[in-house]
C-alpha atoms as a PDB file:
ATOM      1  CA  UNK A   1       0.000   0.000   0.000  1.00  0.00           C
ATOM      2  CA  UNK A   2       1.423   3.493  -1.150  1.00  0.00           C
ATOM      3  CA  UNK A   3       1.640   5.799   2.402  1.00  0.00           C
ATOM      4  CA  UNK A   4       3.850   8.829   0.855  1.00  0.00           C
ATOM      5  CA  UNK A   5       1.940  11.943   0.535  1.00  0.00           C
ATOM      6  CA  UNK A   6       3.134  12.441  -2.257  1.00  0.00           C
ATOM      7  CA  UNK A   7       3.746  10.283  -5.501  1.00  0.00           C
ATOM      8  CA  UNK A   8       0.717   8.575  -4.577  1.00  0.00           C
ATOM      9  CA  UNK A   9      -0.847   9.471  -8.210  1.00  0.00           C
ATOM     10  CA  UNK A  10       1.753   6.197  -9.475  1.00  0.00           C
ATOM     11  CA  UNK A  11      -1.601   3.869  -8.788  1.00  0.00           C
ATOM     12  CA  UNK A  12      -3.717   5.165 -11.184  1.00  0.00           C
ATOM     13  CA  UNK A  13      -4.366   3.473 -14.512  1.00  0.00           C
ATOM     14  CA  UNK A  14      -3.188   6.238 -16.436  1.00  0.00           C
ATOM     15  CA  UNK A  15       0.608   5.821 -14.753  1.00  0.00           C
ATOM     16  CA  UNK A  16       0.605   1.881 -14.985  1.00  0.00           C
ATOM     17  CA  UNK A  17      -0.862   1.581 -18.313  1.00  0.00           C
ATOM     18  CA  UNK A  18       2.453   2.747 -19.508  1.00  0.00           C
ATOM     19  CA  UNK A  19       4.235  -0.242 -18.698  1.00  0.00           C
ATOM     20  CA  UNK A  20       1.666  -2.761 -20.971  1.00  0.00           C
ATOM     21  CA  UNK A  21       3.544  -4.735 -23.549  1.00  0.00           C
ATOM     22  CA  UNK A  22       6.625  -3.347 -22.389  1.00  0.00           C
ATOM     23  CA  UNK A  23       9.948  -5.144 -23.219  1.00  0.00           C
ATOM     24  CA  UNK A  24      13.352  -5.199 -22.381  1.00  0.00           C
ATOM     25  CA  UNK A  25      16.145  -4.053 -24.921  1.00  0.00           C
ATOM     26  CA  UNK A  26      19.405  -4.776 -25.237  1.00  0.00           C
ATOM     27  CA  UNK A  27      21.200  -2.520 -22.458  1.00  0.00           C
ATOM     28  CA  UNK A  28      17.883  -3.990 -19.851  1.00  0.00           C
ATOM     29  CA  UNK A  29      16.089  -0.779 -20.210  1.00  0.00           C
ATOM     30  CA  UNK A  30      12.725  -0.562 -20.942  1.00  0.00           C
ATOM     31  CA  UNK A  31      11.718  -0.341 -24.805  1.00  0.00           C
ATOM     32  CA  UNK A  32       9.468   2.595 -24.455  1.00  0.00           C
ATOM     33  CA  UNK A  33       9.971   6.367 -22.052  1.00  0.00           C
ATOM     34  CA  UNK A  34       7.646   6.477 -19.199  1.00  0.00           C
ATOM     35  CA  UNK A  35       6.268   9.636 -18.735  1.00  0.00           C
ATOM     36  CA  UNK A  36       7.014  11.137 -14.886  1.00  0.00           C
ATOM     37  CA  UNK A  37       4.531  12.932 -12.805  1.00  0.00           C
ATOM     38  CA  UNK A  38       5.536  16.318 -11.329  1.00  0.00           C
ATOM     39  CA  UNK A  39       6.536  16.130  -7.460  1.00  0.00           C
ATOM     40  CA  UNK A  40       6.566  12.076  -7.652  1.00  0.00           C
ATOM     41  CA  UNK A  41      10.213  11.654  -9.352  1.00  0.00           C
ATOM     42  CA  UNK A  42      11.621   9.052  -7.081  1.00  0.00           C
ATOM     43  CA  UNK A  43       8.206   6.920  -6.920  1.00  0.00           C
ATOM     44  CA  UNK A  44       8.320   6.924 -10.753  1.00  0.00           C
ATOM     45  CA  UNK A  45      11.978   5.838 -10.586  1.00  0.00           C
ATOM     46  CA  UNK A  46      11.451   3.209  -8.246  1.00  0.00           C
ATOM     47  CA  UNK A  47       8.366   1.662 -10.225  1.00  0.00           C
ATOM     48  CA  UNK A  48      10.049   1.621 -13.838  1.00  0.00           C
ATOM     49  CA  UNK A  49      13.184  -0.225 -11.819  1.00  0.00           C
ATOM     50  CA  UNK A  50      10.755  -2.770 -10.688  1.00  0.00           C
ATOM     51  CA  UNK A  51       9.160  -2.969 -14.152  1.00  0.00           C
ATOM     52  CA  UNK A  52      12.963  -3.765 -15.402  1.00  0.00           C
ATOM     53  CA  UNK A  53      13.229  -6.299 -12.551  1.00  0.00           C
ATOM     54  CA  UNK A  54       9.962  -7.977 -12.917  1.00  0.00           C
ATOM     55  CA  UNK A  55      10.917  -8.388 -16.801  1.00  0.00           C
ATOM     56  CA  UNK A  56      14.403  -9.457 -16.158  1.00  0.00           C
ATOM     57  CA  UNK A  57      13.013 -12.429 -13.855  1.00  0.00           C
ATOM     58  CA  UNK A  58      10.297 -13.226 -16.320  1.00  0.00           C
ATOM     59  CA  UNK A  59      13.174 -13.730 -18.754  1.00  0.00           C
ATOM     60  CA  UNK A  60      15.162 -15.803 -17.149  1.00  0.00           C
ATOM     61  CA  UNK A  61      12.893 -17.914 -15.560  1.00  0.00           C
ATOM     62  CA  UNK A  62      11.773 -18.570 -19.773  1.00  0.00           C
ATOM     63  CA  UNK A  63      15.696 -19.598 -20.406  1.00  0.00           C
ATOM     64  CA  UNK A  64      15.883 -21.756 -17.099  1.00  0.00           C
ATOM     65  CA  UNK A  65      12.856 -23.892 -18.021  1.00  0.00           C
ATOM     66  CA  UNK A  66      13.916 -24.228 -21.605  1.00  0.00           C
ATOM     67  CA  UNK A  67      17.063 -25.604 -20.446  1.00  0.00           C
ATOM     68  CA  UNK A  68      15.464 -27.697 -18.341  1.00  0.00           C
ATOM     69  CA  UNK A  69      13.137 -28.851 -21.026  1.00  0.00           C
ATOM     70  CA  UNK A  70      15.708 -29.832 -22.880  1.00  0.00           C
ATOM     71  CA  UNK A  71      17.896 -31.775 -20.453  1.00  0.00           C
ATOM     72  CA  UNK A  72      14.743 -33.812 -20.365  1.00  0.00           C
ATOM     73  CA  UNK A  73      14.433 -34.566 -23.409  1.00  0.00           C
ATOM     74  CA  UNK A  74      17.820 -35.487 -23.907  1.00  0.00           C
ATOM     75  CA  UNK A  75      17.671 -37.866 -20.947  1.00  0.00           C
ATOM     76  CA  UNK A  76      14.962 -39.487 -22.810  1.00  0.00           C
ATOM     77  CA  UNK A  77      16.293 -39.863 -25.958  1.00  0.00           C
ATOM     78  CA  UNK A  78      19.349 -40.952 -24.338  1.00  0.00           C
ATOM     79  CA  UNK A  79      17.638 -43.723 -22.721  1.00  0.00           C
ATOM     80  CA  UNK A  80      15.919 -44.747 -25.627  1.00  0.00           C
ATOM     81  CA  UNK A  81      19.350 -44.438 -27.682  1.00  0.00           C
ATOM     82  CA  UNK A  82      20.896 -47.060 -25.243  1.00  0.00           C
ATOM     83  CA  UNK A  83      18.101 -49.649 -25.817  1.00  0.00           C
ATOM     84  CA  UNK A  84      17.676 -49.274 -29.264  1.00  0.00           C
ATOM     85  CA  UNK A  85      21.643 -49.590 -29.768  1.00  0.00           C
ATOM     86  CA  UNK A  86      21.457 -52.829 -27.898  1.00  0.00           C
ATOM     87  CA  UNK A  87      18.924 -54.374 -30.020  1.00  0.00           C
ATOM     88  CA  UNK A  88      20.428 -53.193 -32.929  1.00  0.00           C
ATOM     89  CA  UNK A  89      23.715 -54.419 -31.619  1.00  0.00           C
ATOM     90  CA  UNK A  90      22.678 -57.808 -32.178  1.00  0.00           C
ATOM     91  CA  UNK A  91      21.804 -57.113 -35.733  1.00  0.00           C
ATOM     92  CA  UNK A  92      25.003 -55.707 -36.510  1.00  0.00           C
ATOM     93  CA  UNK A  93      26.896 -58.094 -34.890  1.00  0.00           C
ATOM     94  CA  UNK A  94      25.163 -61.021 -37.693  1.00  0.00           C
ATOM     95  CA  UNK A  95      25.414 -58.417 -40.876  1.00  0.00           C
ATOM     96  CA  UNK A  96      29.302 -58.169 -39.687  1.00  0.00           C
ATOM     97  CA  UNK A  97      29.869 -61.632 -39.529  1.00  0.00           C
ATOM     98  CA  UNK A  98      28.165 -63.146 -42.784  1.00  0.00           C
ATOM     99  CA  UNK A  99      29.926 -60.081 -44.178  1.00  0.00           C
ATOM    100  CA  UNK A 100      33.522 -60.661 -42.876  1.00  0.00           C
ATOM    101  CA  UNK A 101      32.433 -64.360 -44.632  1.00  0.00           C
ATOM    102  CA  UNK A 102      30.975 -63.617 -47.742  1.00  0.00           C
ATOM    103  CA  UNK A 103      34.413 -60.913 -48.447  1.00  0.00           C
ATOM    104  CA  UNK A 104      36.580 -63.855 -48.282  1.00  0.00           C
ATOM    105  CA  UNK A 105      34.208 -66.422 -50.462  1.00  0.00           C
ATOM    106  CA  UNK A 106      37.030 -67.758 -52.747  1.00  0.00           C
ATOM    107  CA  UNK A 107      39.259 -68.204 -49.312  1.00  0.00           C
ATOM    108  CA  UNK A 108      36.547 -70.163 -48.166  1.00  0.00           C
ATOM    109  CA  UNK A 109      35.380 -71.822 -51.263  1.00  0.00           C
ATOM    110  CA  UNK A 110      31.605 -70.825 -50.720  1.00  0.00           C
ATOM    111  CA  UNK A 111      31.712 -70.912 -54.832  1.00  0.00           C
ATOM    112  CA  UNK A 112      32.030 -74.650 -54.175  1.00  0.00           C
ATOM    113  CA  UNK A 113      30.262 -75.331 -51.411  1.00  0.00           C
ATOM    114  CA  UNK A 114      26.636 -76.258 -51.094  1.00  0.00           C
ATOM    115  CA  UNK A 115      24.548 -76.116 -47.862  1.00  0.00           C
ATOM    116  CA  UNK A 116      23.440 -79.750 -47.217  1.00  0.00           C
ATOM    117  CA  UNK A 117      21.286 -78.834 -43.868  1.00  0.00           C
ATOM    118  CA  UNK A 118      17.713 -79.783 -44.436  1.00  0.00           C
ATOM    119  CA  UNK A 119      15.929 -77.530 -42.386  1.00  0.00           C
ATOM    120  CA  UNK A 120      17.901 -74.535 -43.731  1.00  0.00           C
ATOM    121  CA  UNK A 121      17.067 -75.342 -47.312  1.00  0.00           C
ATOM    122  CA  UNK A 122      13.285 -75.603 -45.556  1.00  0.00           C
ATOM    123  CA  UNK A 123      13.936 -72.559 -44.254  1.00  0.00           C
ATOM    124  CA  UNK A 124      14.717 -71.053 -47.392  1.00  0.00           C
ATOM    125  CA  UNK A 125      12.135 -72.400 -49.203  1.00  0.00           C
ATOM    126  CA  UNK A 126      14.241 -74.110 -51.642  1.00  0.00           C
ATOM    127  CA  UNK A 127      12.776 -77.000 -52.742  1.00  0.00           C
ATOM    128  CA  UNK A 128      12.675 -79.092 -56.307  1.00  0.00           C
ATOM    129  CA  UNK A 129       9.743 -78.499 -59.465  1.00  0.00           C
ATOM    130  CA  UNK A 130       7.952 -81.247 -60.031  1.00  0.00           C
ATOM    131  CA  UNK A 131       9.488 -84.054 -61.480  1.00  0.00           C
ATOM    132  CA  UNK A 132       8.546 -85.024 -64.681  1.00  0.00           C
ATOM    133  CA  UNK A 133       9.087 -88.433 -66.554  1.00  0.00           C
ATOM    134  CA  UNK A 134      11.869 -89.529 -68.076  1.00  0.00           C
ATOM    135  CA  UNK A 135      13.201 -91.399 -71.030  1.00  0.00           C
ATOM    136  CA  UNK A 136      14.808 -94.814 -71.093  1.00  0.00           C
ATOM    137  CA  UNK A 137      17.903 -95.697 -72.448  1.00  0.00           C
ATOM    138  CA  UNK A 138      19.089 -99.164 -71.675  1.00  0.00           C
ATOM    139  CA  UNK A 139      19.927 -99.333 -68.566  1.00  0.00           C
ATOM    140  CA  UNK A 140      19.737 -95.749 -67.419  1.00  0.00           C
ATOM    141  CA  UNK A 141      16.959 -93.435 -67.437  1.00  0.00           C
ATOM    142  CA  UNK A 142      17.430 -89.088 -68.122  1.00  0.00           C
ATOM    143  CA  UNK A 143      15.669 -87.406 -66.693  1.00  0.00           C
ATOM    144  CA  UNK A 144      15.048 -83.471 -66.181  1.00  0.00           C
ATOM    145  CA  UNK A 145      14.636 -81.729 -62.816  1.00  0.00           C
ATOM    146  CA  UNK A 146      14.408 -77.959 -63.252  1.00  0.00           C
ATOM    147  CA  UNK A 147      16.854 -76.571 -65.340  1.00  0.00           C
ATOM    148  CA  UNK A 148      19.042 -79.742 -65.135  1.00  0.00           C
ATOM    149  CA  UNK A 149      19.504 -83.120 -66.715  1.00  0.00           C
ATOM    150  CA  UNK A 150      20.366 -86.051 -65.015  1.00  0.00           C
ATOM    151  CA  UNK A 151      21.397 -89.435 -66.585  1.00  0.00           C
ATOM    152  CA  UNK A 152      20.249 -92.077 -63.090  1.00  0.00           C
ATOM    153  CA  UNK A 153      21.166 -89.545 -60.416  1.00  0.00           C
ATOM    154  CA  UNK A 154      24.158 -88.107 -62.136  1.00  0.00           C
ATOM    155  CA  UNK A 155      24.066 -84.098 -63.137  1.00  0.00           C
ATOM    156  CA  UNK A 156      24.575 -84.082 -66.899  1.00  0.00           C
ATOM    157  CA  UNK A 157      24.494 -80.137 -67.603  1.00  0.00           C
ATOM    158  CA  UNK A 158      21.933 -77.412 -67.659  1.00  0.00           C
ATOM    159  CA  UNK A 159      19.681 -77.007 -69.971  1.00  0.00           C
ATOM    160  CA  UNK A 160      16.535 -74.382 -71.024  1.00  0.00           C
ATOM    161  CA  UNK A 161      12.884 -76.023 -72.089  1.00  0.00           C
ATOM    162  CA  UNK A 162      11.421 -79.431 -71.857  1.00  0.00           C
ATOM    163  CA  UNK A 163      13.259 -82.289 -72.267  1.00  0.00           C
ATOM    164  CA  UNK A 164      11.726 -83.683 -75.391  1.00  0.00           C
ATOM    165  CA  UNK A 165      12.958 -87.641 -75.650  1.00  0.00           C
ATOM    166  CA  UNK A 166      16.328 -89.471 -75.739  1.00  0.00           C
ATOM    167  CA  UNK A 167      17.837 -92.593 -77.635  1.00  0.00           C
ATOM    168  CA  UNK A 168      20.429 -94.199 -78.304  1.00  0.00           C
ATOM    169  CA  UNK A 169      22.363 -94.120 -81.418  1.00  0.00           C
ATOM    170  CA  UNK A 170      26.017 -95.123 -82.270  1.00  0.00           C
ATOM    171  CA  UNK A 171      27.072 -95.902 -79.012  1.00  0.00           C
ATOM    172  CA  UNK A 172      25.728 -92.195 -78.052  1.00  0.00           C
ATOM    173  CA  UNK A 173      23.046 -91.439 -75.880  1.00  0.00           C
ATOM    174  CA  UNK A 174      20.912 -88.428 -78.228  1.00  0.00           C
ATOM    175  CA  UNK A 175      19.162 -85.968 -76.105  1.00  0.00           C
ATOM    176  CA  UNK A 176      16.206 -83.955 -77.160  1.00  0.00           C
ATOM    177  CA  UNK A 177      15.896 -80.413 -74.932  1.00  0.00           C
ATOM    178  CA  UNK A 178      13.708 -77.515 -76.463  1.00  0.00           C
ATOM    179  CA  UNK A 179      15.535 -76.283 -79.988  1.00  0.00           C
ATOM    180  CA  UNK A 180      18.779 -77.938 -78.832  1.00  0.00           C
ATOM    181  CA  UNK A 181      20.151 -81.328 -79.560  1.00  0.00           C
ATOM    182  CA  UNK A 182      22.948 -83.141 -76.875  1.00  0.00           C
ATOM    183  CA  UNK A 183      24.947 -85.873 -77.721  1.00  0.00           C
ATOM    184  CA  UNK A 184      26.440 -87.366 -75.060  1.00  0.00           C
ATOM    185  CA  UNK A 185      29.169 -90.866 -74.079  1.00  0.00           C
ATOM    186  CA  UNK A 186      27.294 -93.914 -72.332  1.00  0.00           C
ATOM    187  CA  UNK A 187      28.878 -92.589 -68.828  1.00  0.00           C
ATOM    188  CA  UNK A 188      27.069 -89.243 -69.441  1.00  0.00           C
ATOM    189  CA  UNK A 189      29.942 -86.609 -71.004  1.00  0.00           C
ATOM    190  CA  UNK A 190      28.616 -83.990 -73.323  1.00  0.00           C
ATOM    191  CA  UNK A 191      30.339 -84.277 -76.728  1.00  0.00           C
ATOM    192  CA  UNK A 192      28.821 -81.756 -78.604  1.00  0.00           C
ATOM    193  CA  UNK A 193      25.330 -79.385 -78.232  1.00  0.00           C
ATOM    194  CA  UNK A 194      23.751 -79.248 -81.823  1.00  0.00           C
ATOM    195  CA  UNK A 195      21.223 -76.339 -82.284  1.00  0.00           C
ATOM    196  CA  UNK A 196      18.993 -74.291 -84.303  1.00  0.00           C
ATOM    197  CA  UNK A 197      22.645 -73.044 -86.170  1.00  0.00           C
ATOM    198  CA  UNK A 198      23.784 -76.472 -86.990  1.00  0.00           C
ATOM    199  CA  UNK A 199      20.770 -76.838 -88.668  1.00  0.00           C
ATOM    200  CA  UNK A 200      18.015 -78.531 -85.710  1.00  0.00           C
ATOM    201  CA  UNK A 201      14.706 -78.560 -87.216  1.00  0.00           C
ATOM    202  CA  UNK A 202      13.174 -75.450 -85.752  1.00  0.00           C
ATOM    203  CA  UNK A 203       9.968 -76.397 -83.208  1.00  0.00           C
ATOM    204  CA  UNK A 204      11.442 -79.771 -81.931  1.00  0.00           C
ATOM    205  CA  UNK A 205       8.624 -82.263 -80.552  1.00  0.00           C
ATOM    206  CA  UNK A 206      10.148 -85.390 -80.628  1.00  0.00           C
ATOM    207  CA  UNK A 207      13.366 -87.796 -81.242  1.00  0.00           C
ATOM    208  CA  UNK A 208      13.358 -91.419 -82.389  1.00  0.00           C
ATOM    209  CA  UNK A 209      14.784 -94.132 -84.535  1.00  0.00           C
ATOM    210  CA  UNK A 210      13.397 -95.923 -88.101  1.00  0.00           C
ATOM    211  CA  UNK A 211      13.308 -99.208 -88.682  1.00  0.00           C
ATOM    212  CA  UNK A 212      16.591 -99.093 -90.467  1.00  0.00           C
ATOM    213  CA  UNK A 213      18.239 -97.369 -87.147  1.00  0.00           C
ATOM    214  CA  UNK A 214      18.485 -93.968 -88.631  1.00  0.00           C
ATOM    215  CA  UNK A 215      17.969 -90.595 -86.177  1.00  0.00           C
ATOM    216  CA  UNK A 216      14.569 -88.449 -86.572  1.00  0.00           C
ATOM    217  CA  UNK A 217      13.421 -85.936 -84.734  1.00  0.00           C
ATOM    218  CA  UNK A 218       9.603 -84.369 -85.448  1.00  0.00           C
ATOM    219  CA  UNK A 219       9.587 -80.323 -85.563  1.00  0.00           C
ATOM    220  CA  UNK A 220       6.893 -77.917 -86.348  1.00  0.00           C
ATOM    221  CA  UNK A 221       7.508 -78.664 -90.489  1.00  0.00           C
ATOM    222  CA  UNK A 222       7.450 -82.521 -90.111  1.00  0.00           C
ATOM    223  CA  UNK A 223       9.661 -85.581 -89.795  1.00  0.00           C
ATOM    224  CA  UNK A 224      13.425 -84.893 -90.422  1.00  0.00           C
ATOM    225  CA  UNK A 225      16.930 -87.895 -90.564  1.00  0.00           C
ATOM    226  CA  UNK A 226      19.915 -86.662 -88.893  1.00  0.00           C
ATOM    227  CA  UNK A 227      23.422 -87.583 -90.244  1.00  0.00           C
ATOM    228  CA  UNK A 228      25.453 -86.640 -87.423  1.00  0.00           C
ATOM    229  CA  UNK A 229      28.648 -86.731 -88.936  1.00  0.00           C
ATOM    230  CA  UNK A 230      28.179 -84.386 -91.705  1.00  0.00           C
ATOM    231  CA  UNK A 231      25.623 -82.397 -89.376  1.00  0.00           C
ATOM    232  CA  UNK A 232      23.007 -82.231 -92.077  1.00  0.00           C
ATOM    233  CA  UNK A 233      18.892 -82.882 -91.620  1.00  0.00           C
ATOM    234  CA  UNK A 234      16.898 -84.020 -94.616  1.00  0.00           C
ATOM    235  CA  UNK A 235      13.115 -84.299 -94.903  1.00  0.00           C
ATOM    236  CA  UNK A 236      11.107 -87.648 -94.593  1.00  0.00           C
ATOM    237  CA  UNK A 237       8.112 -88.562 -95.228  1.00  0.00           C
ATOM    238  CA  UNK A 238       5.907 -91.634 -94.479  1.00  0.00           C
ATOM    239  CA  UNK A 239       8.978 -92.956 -92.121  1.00  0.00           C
ATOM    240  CA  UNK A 240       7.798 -95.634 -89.630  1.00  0.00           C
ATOM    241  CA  UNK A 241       9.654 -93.987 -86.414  1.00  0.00           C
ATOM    242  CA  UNK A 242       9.615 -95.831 -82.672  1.00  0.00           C
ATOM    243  CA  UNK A 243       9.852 -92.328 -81.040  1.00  0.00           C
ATOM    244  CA  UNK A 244      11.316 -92.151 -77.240  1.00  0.00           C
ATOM    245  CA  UNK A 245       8.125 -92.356 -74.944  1.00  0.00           C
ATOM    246  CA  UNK A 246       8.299 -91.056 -71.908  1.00  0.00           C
ATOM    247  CA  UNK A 247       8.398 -93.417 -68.196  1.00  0.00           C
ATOM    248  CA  UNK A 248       7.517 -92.911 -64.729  1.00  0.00           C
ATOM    249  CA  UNK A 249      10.412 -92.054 -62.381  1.00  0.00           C
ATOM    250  CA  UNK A 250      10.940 -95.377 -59.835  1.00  0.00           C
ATOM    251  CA  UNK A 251      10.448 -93.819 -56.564  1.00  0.00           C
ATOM    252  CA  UNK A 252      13.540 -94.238 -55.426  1.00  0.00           C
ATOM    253  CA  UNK A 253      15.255 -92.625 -58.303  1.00  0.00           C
ATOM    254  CA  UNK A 254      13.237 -90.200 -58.176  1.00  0.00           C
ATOM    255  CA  UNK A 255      13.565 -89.032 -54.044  1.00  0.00           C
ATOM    256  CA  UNK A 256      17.634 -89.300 -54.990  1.00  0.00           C
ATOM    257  CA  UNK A 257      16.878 -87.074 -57.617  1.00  0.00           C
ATOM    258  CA  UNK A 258      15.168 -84.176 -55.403  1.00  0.00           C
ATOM    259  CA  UNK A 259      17.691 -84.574 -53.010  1.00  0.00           C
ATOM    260  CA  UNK A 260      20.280 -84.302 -55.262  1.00  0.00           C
ATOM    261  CA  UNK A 261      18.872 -81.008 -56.387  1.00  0.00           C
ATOM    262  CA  UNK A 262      18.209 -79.893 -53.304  1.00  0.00           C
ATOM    263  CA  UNK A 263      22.199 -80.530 -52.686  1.00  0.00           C
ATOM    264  CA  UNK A 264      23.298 -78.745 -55.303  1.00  0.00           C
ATOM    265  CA  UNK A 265      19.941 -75.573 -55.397  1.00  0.00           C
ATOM    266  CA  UNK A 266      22.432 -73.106 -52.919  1.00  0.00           C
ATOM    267  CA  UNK A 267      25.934 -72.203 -52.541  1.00  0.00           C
ATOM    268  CA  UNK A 268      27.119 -70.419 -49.655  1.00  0.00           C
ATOM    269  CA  UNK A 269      28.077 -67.719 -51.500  1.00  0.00           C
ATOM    270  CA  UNK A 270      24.839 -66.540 -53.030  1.00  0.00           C
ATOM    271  CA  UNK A 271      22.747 -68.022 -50.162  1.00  0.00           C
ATOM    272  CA  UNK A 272      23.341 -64.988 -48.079  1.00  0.00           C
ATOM    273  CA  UNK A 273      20.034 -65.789 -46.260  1.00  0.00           C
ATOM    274  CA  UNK A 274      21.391 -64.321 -42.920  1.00  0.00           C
ATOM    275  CA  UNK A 275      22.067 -60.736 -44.188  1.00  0.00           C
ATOM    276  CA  UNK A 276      18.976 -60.645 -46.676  1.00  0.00           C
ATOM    277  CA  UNK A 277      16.707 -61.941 -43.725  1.00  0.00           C
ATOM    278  CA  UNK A 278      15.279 -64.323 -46.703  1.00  0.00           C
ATOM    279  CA  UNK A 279      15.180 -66.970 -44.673  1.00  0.00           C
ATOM    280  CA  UNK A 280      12.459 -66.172 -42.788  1.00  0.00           C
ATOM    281  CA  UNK A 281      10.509 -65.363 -45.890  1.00  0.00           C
ATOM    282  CA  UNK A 282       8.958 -62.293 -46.670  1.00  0.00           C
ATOM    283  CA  UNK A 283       8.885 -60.822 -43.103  1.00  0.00           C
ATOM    284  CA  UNK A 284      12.494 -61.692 -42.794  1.00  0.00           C
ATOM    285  CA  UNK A 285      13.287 -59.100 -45.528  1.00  0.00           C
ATOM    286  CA  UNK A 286      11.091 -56.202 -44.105  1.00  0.00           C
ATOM    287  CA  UNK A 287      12.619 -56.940 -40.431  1.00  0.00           C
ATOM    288  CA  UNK A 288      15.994 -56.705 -42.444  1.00  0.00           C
ATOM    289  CA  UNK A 289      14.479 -53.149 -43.398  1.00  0.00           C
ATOM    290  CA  UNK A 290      13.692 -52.029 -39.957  1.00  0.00           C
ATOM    291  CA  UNK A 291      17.112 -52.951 -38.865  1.00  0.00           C
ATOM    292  CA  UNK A 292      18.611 -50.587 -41.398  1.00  0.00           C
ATOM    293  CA  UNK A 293      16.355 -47.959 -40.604  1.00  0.00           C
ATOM    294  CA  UNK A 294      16.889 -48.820 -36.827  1.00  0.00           C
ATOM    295  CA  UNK A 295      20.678 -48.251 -37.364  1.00  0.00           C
ATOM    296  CA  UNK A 296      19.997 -44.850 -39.552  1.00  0.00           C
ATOM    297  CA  UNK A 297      17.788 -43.700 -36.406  1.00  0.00           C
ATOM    298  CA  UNK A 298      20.410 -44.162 -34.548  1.00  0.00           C
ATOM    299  CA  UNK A 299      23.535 -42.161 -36.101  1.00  0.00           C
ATOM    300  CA  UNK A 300      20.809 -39.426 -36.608  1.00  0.00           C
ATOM    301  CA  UNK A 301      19.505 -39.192 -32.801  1.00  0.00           C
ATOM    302  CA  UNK A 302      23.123 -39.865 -31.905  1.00  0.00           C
ATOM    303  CA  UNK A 303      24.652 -36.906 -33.823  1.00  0.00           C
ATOM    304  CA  UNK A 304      21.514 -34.693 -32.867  1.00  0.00           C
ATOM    305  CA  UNK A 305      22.257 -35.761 -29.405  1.00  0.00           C
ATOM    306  CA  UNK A 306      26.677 -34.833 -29.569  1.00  0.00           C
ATOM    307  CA  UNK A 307      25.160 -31.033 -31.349  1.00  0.00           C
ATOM    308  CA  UNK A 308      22.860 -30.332 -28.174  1.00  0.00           C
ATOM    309  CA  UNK A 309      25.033 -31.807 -25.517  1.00  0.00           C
ATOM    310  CA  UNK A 310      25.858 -29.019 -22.691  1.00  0.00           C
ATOM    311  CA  UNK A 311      29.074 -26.957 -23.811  1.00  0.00           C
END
């Protein structure tokens, strides 16, 4: 309560209206002149040096709790930095490893190398087509499992289409795939690949022999002989022609088959199932993703977290 007789007039609205909006500049005085009031000098004084005060406080009570705001949030990020590293620790520590092992593949011979584990091929989901027949010859049976031929359970090559049929002929075994022609030794080594530039009847169907032994194959024109020595294909017509007819796989060939594909459908160098996250299927690749973007996250909020530290 004012008491002075004089200087009392500072109360009145149309002394403290003055100091509405009022801010402080640079030096800490106020950003606007207060007018005085005759015989009241030192009670003007006295309440424009409490208006500086009041606004001083005000100030730095602003920059104290913004500090503190932000300690907070620091201490919360920090805490959430630490468990997220640790989980994504773990992560690391496998894309390091199959990476330190994949960098030295022909060290390790993961060229060569198939994985033979069951359950990781499962896991994988690497498993055979569907087997179709196969041809007899003599003995033996090829067969084709994929992309592959196999004379019994021995890999002959690789190979693109159907297999079409396959005889033998000359003490050759004659192999029809697709547009291409194989001619291979009884104990299954390729001597030559014939195809459509050696003159193969374009739109191959099937391979046989006539009754007088001779080699025909059946393409999308008709029936065409094959002397392999000169590598030349005539047309025939009205040829009777025993053409290769397709078997059923024995079962037990057959399960030797799929497991030899199986054994041979992965090297350890492209089966990099532990860094792709593949192994786990689809989900395996997006958790893959949300490791990388965990690690991201974390150099960001880590070098967000060294530019506000405390200097």
């Amino acid at each position: 309560m004012f008491r002075e007789s004089r200087g009392f007039e500072v109360r009145y609205p149309f002394f403290t209206d003055q100091f509405r909006g009022a801010r402080l500049r640079e030096g800490l005085d106020l950003d606007r002149e207060i007018d005085g009031i005759s015989g009241a000098t030192l009670s003007v004084r006295a309440l424009t040096k409490l208006a500086r005060l009041a606004l001083l406080l005000h100030a730095h009570r602003d920059f104290a709790g913004a500090g503190a705001d932000r300690r907070v949030t620091l201490s919360g990020l920090a805490r959430w930095h630490r468990r997220l590293g640790i989980t994504g620790a773990l992560f690391f520590i496998l894309l390091a490893t199959t990476g330190v092992i994949l960098n030295h593949t022909d060290a390790l011979r993961l060229d060569s190398r198939f994985v033979q584990a069951e359950w990781l091929l499962d896991l994988y989901r690497i498993s055979p087509p569907v087997v179709a027949p196969g041809f007899s010859v003599g003995d033996k049976i090829v067969s084709g499992l994929g992309d592959r031929l196999y004379l019994d359970t021995l890999e002959l090559t690789e190979h693109e289409g159907p297999l079409l049929g396959a005889v033998q002929f000359e003490r050759m075994l004659v192999v029809a795939v697709s547009d291409e022609i194989l001619l291979l030794t009884p104990a299954g080594e390729v001597i030559e690949r014939l195809s459509g530039a050696d003159g193969v009847p374009a739109g191959m169907r099937r391979i046989g022999r006539d009754t007088a032994g001779r080699l025909l194959v059946r393409g999308a024109h008709g029936d065409y002989s094959a002397d392999l020595e000169r590598v030349e294909w005539r047309h025939e017509v009205d040829s009777e022609v025993t053409w290769a007819e397709p078997v059923t796989l024995p079962p037990g060939l057959r399960d030797r088959l799929v497991e030899t594909y199986r054994g041979k459908a992965c090297r350890w160098s492209a089966c990099s199932w532990m860094s792709t996250g593949r192994i786990l299927g689809a989900w395996g690749v997006y958790l893959v993703d949300a490791a990388a973007v965990l690690f991201l996250g974390l150099v960001l909020t880590g070098l967000w977290m060294w530019l506000r530290r405390p200097r």
